[in-house]
Protein backbone atom coordinates (compact mmCIF):
# COMPACT_ATOMS: atom_id res chain seq x y z
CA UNK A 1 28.12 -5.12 187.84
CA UNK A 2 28.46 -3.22 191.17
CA UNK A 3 31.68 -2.46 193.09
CA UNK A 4 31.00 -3.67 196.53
CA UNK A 5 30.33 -1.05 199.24
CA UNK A 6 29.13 1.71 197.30
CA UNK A 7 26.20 0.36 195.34
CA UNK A 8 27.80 1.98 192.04
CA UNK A 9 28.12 0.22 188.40
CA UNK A 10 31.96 0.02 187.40
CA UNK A 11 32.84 1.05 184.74
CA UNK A 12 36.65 1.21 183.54
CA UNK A 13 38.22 4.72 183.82
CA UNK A 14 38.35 7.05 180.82
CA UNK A 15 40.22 9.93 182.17
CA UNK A 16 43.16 9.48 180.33
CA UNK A 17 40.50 10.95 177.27
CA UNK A 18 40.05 14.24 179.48
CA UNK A 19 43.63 15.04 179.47
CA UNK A 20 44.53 17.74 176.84
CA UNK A 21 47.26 16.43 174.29
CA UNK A 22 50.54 18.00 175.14
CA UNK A 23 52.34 20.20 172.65
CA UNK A 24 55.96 19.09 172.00
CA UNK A 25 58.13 22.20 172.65
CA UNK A 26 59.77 22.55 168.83
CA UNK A 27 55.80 22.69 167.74
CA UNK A 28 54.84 25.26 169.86
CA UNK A 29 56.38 28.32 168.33
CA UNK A 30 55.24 26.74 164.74
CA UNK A 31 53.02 29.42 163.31
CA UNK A 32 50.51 28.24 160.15
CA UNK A 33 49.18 30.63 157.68
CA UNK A 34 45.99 30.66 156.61
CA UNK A 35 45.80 31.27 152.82
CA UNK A 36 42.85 31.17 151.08
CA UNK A 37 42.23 30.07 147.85
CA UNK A 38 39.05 30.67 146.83
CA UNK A 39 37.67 34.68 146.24
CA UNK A 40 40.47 36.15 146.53
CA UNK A 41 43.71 37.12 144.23
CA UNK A 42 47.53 37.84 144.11
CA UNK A 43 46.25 41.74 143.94
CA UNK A 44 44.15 44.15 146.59
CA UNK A 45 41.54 46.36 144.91
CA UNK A 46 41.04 50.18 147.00
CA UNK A 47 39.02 53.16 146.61
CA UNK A 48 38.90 55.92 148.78
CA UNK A 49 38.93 55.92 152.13
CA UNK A 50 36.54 59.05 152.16
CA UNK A 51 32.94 59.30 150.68
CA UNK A 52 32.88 60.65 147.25
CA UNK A 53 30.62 63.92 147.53
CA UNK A 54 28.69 65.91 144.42
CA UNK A 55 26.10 68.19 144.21
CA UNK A 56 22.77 67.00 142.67
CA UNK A 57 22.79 67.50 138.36
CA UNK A 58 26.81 66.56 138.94
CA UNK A 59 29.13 64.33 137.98
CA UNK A 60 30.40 61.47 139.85
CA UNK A 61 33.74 59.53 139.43
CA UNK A 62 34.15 56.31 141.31
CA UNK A 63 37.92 55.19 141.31
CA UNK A 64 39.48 52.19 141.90
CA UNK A 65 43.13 50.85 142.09
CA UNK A 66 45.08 47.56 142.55
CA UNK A 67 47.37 47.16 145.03
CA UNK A 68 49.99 46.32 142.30
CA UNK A 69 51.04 48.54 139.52
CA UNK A 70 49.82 46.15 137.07
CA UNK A 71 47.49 46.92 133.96
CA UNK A 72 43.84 45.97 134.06
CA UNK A 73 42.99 46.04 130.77
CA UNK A 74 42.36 42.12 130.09
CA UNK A 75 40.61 42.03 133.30
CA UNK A 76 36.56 42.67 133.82
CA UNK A 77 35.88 45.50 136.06
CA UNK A 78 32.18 45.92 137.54
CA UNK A 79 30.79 48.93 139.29
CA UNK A 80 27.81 47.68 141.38
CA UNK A 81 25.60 48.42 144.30
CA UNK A 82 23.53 46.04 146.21
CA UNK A 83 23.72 43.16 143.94
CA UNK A 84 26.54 41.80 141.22
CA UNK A 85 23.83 41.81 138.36
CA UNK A 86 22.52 44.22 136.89
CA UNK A 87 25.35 46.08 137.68
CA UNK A 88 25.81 50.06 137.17
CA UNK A 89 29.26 49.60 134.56
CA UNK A 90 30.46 46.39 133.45
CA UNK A 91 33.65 46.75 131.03
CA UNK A 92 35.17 43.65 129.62
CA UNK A 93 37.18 42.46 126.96
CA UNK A 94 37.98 46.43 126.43
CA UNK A 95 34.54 47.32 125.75
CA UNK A 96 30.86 48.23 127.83
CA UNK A 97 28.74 45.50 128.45
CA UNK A 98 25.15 47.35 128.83
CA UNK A 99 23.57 43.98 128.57
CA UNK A 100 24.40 43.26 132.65
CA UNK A 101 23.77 47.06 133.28
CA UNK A 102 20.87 48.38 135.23
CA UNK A 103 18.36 50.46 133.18
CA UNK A 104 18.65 53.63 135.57
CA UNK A 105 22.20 53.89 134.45
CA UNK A 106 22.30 53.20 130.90
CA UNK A 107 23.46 56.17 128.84
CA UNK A 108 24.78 57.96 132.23
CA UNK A 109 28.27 55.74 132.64
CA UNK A 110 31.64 56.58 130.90
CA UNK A 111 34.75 54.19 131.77
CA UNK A 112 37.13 56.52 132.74
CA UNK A 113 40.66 54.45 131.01
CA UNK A 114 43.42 57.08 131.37
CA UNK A 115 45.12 54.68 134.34
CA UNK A 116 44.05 51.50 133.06
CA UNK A 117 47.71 50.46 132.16
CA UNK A 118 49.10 51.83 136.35
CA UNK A 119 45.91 49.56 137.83
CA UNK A 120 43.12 52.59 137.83
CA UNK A 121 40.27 53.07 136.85
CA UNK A 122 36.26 54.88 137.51
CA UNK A 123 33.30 55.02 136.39
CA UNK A 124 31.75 58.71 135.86
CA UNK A 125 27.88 58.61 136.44
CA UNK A 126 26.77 61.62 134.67
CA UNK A 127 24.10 64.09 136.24
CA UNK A 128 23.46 62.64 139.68
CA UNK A 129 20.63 62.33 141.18
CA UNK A 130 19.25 61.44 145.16
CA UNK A 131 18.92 57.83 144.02
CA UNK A 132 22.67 57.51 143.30
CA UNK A 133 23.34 58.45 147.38
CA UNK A 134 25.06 55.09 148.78
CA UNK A 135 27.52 52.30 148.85
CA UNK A 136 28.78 50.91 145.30
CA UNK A 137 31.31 48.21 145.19
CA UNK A 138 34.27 47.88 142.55
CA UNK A 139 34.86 44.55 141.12
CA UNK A 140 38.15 43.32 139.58
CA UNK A 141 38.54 39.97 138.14
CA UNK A 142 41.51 38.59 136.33
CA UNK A 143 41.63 34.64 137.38
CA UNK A 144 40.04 35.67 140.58
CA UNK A 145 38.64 38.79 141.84
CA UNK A 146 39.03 41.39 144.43
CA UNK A 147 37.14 44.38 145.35
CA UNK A 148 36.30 47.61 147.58
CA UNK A 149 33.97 49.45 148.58
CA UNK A 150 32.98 53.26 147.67
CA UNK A 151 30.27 55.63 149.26
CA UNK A 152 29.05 58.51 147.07
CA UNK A 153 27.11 61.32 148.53
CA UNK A 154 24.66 63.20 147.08
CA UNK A 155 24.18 66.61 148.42
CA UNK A 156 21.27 69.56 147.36
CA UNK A 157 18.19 70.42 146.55
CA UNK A 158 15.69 67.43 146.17
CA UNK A 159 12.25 67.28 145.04
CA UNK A 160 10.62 64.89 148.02
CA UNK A 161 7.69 62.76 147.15
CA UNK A 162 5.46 64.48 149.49
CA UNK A 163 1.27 63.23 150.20
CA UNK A 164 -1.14 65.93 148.91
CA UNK A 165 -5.11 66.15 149.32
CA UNK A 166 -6.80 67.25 145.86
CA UNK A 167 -9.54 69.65 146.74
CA UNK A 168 -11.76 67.60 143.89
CA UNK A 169 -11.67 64.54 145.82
CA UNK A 170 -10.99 62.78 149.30
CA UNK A 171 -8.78 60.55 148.19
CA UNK A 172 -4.75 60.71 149.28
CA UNK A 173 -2.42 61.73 146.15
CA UNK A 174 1.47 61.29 146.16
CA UNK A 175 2.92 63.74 143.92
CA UNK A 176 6.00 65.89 143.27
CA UNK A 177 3.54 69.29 144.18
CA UNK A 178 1.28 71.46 142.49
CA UNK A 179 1.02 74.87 141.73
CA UNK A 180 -2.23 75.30 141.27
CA UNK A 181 -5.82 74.00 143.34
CA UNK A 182 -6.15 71.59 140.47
CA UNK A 183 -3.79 68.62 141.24
């Protein structure tokens, strides 16, 4: 159907659908909180706010505290770095869990438990080495969880992997070093 004059179709006006809605005054100074519900908890886990730094053939200890000054022994508390499992210290039900620990830190993890009743707690990693340099994250769940993040630095001496050309052969060897002309 054209309107006639101006060749156009006509179609009825929807303007009224461009208008913004207007805001009645008493719902304007309204403010909504966003709460989540799921991942977090009634507590705030923290570590500190500085890198923890050791010397190489050290120990380590990796604390962590609620945000409350309640206890945390009937809760699970999980040291980990990149990934939740295999973790580096699982502790739950008041005892290790090596089952869910990674194999490079079995038998060099102590649960530090002296706080446990104030909200704190660590791990100690004993004799650190340049693979332990990095983040780790601290994992407290009672209901539902909450956790922080920790950077340890490793500092000294290191051994690098380093490529060395045997004199017997041509071919490329990776190797800590030799002493001797016989790699």
């Amino acid at each position: 159907m054209a309107i006639p004059g101006n060749g156009r179709r006509a179609f009825p006006s929807f303007n009224w659908l461009r208008k913004r809605p207007r805001v009645p005054r008493w719902l304007s100074g309204l403010r909504i909180q966003y709460c989540p519900c799921c991942g977090s908890a009634d507590f705030e886990v923290s570590g500190p706010d500085t890198p923890v730094q050791v010397q190489v053939g050290e120990d380590a200890e990796l604390w962590c505290h609620l945000s409350l000054n309640i206890s945390v022994e009937d809760m699970e508390l999980r040291w980990y770095r990149d990934r939740l499992s295999p973790a580096v210290y699982v502790h739950r039900n008041g005892s290790d869990v090596q089952e869910e620990q990674m194999e490079s830190y079995r038998g060099r993890t102590t649960f530090v438990n002296d706080s446990v009743a104030q909200g704190r707690a660590a791990v100690r990693i004993h004799n650190v080495g340049a693979l332990d340099n990095g983040t780790f994250h601290c994992r407290f769940t009672d209901k539902d969880f909450n956790e922080a993040t920790l950077w340890l630095r490793v500092a000294g001496k290191f051994q690098p992997v380093r490529p060395l050309v045997s004199p017997r052969a041509s071919s490329l060897k990776f190797g800590p070093g030799c002493s001797s002309s016989a790699c």
